[in-house]
C-alpha atoms as a PDB file:
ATOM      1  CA  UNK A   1     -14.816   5.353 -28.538  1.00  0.00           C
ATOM      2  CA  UNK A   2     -14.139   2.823 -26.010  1.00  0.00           C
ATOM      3  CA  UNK A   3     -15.779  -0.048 -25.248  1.00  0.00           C
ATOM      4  CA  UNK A   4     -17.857  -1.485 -21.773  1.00  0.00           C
ATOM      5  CA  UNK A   5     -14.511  -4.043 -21.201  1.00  0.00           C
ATOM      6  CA  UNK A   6     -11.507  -1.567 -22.079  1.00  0.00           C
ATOM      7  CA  UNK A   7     -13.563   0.731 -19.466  1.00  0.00           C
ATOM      8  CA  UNK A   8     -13.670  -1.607 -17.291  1.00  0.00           C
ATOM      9  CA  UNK A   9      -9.761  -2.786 -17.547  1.00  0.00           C
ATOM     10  CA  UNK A  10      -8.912   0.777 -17.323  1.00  0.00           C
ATOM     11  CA  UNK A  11     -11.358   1.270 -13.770  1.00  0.00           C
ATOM     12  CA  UNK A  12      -9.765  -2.027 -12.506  1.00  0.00           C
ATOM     13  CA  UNK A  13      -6.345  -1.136 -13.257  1.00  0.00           C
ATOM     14  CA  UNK A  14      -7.074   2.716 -11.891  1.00  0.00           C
ATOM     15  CA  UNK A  15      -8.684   1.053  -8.549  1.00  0.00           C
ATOM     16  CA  UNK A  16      -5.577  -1.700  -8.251  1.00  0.00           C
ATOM     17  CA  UNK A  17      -3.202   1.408  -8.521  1.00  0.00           C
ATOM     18  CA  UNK A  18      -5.150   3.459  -5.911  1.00  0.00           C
ATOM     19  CA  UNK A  19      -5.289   0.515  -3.738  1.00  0.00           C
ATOM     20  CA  UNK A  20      -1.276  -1.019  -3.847  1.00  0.00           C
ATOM     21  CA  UNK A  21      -0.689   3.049  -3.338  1.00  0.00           C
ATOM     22  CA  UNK A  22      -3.118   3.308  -0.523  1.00  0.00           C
ATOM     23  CA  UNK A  23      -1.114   0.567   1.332  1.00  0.00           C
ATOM     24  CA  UNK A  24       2.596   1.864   0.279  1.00  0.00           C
ATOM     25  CA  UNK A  25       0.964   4.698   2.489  1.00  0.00           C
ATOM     26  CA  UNK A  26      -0.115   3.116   5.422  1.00  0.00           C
ATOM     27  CA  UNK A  27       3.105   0.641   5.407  1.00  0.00           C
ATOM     28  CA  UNK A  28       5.570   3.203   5.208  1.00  0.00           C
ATOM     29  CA  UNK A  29       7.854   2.775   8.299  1.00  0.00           C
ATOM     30  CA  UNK A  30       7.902   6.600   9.056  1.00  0.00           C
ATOM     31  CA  UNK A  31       4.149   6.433   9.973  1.00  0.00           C
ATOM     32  CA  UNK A  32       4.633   3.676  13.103  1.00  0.00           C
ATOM     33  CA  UNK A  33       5.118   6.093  15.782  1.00  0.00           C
ATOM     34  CA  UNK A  34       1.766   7.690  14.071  1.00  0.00           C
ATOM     35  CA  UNK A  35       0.065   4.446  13.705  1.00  0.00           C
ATOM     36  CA  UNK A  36       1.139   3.943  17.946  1.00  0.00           C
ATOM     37  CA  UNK A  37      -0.423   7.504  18.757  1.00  0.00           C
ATOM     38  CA  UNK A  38      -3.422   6.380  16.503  1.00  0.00           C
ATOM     39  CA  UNK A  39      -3.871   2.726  18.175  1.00  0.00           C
ATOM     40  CA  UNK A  40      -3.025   3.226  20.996  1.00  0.00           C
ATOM     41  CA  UNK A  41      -5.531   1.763  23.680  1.00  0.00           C
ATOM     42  CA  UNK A  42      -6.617  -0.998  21.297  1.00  0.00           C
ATOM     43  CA  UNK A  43      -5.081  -4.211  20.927  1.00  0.00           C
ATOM     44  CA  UNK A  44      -3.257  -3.888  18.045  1.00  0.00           C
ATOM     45  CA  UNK A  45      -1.899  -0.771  19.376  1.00  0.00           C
ATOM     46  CA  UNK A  46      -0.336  -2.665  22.211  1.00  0.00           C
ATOM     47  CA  UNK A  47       0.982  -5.070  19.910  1.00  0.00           C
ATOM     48  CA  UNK A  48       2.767  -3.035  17.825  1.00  0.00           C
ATOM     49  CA  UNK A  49       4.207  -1.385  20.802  1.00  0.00           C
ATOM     50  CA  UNK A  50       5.809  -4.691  22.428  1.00  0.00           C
ATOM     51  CA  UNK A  51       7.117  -5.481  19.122  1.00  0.00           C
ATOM     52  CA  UNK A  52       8.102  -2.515  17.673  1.00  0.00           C
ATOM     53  CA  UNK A  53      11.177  -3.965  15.787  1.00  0.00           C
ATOM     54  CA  UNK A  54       8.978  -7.357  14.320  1.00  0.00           C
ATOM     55  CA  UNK A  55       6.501  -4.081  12.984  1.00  0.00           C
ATOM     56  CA  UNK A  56       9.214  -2.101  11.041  1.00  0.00           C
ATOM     57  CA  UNK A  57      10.585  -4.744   9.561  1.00  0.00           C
ATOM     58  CA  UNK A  58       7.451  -6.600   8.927  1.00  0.00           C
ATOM     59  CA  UNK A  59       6.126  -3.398   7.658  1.00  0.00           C
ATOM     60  CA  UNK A  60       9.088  -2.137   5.772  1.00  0.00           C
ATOM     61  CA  UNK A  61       9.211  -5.738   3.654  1.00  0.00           C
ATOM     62  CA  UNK A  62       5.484  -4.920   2.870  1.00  0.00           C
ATOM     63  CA  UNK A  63       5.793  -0.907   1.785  1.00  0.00           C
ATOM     64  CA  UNK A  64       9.163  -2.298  -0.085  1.00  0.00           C
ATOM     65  CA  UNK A  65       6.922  -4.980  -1.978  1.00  0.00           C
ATOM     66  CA  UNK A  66       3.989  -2.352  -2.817  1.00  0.00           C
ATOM     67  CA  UNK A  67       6.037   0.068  -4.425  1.00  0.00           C
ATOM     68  CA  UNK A  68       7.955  -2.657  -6.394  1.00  0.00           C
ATOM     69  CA  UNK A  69       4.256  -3.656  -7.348  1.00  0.00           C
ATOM     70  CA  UNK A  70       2.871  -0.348  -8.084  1.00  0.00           C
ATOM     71  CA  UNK A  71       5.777   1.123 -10.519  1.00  0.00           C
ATOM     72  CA  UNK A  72       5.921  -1.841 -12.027  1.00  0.00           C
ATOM     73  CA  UNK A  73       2.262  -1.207 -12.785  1.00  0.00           C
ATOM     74  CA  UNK A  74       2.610   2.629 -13.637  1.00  0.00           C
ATOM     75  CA  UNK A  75       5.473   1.471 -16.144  1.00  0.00           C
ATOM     76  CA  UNK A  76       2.902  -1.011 -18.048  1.00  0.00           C
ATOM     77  CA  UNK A  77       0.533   1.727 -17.832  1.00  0.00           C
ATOM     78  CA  UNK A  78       2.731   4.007 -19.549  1.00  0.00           C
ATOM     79  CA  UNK A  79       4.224   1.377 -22.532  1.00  0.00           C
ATOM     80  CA  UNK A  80       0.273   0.208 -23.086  1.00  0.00           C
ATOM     81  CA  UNK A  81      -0.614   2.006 -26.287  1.00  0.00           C
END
């Protein structure tokens, strides 16, 4: 039977995958012209429109860096016994 803290490493590691997958999601370059349609009318929206080439690559660094992060995390997951 497990105990309160290897329940509780197991939630925080489920919640820290959830969330680095979460933002590989939102960061994925494909979704930018979805993300203008979405925004648009707000400042941010107008933002990412004057700078459309800063936002794909700033954005494609991040969704490169969360996937790194997350199947390096899925791979511990898997080798923990």
């Amino acid at each position: 039977m497990p105990t309160i803290e290897q329940t509780e490493k197991t939630l925080g590691r489920r919640l820290r995958t959830g969330l680095f997958t979460l933002l590989a999601i939102i960061s994925c370059p494909c979704h930018i012209p979805i993300l203008l349609v979405v925004l648009s009318g707000t400042s941010l929206g107008l933002l990412l429109a004057a700078h459309t080439v800063l936002a794909v690559t700033l954005l494609s660094a991040i969704f490169i860096a969360s996937l790194v992060v997350l199947f390096r995390m899925l791979r511990t997951r898997s080798q923990a016994p």
